[in-house]
Structures are given as structure tokens and as C-alpha cells.
C-alpha atoms as a PDB file:
ATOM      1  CA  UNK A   1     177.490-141.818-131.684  1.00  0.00           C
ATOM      2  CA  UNK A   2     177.920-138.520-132.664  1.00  0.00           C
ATOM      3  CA  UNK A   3     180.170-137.855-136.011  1.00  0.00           C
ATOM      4  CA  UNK A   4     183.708-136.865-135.576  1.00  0.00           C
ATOM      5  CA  UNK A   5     184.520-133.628-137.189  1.00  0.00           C
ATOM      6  CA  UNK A   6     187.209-134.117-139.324  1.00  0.00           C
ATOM      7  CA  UNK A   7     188.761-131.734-142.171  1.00  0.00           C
ATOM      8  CA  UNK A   8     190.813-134.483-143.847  1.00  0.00           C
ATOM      9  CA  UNK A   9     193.161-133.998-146.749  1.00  0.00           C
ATOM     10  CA  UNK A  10     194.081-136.579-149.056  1.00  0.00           C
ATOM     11  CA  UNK A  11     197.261-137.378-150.826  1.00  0.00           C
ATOM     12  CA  UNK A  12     197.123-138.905-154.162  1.00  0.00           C
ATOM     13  CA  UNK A  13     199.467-140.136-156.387  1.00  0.00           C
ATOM     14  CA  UNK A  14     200.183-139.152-160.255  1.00  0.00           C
ATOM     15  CA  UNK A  15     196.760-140.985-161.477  1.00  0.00           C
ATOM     16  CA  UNK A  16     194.811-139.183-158.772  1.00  0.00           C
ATOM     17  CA  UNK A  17     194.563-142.269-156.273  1.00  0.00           C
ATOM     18  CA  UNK A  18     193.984-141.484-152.917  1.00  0.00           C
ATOM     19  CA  UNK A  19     197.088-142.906-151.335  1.00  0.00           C
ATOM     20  CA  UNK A  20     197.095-141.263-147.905  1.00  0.00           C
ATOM     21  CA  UNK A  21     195.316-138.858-145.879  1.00  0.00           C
ATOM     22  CA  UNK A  22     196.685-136.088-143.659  1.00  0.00           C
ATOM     23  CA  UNK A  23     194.917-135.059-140.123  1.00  0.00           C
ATOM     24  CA  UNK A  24     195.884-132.289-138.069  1.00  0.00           C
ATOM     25  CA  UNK A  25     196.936-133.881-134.253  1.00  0.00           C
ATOM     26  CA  UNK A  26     193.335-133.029-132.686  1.00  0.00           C
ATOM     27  CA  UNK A  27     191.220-134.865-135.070  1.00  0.00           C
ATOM     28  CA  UNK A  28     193.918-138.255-135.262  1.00  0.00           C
ATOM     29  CA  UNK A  29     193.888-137.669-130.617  1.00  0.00           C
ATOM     30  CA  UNK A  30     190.017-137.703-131.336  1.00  0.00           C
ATOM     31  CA  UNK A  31     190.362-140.922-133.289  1.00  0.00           C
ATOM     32  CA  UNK A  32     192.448-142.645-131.625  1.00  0.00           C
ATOM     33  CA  UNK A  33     190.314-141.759-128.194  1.00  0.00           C
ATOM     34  CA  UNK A  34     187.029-143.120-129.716  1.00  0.00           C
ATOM     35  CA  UNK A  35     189.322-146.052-130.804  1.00  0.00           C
ATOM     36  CA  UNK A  36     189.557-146.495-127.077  1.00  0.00           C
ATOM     37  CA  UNK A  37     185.976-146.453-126.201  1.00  0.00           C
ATOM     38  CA  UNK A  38     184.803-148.579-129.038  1.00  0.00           C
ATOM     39  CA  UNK A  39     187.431-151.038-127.646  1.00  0.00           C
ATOM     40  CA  UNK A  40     186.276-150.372-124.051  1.00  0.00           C
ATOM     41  CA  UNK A  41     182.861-151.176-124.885  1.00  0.00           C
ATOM     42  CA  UNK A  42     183.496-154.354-127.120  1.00  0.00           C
ATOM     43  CA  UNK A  43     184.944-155.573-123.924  1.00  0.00           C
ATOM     44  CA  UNK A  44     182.599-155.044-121.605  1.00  0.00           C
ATOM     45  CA  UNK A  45     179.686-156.253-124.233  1.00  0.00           C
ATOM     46  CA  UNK A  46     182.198-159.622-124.532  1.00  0.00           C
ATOM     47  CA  UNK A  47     182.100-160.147-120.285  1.00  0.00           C
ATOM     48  CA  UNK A  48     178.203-159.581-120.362  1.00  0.00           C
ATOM     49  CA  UNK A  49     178.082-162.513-123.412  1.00  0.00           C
ATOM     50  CA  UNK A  50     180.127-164.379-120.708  1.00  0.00           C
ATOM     51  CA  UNK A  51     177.884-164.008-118.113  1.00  0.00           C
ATOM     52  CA  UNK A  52     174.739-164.085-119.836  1.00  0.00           C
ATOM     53  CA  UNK A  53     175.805-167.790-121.084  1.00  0.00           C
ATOM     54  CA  UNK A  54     177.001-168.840-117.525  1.00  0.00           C
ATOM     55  CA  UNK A  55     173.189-168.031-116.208  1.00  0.00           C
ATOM     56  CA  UNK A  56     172.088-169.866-119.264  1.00  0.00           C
ATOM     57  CA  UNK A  57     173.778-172.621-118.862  1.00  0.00           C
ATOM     58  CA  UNK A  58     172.772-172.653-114.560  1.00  0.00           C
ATOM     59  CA  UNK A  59     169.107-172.677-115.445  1.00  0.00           C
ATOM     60  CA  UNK A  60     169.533-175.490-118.236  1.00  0.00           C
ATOM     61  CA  UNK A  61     171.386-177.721-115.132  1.00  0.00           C
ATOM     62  CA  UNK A  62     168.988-178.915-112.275  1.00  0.00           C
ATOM     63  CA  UNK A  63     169.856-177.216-109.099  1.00  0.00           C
ATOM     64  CA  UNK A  64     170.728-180.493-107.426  1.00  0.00           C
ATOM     65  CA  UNK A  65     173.839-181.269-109.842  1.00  0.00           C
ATOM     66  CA  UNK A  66     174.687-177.363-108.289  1.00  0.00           C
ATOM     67  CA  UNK A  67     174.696-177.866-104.712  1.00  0.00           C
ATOM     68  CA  UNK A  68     177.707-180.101-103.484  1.00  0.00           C
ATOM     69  CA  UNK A  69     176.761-182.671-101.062  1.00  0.00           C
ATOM     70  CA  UNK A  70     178.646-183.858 -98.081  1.00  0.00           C
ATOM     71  CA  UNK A  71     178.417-186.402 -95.900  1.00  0.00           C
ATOM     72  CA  UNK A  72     178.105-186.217 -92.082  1.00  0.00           C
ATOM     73  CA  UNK A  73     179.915-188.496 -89.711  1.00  0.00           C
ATOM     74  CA  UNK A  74     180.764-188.230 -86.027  1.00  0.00           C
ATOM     75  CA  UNK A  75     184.070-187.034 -85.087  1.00  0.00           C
ATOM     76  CA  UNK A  76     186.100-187.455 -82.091  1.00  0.00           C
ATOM     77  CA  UNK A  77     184.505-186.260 -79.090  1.00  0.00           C
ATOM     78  CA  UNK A  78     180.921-186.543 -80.599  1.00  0.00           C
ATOM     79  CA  UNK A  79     181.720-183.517 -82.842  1.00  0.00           C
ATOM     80  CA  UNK A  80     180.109-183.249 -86.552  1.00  0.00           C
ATOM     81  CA  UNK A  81     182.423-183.428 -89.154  1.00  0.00           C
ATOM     82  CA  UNK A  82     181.146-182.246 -92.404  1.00  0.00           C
END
């Protein structure tokens, strides 16, 4: 990511402190809008996590405990009922 280009000016108090910080509207939009994508991209990295551990966890599990099995039986009229 490239660095934001921000001209920043502090406000201190009587010892010197640094105590605040003052940005003009541009640079605090530009924060607040990589805010945003750094969120954006925490949640997508979060949904992969979820479905890299659902494939993991479908490989540990035979595939016969994954398939649902039915029974057959003869219905009325000679139909099959599954």
C-alpha cells in the first residue's frame, strides 16, 4: 500500500505533549476511505478463512458420511418412492 500523504499538524499542550493533531478534510476523507478498504478486505480475507476450513474439514470426513442415503420402496401404482 502506497503511503498516504499527509501534512499533519499537531497540538500540544503547555509541556509540549502532543495532544491532538489537525488534518485538512482531504487527507482525514483519504483516511477514513482506506479505513474502508482495510475493513473491506479484512472481511473478505475472514469469508475465505471460512471457506478454506469448510473444505478442510470435507476432505478430513469420508465422502460416505457426505452423501445422504435414502431408501427405496414401492409406491402406489408400482411407482418409486425415494
Amino acid at each position: 500500500m502506497d503511503k498516504l500523504p499527509l501534512n499533519e499538524k499537531y497540538l500540544t499542550d503547555k509541556e509540549g505533549q502532543r495532544i491532538g493533531v489537525f488534518l485538512t478534510i482531504q487527507e482525514y476523507q483519504a483516511l477514513l476511505s482506506r479505513l474502508e478498504e482495510l475493513e473491506n478486505f479484512k472481511t473478505a480475507r475472514e469469508q475465505i478463512n471460512i471457506v478454506d476450513q469448510i473444505l478442510t474439514d470435507a476432505s478430513e470426513t469420508p465422502m460416505e458420511e457426505n452423501i445422504p442415503t435414502f431408501k427405496r420402496r414401492q409406491g402406489p401404482g408400482g411407482m418409486i418412492v425415494i
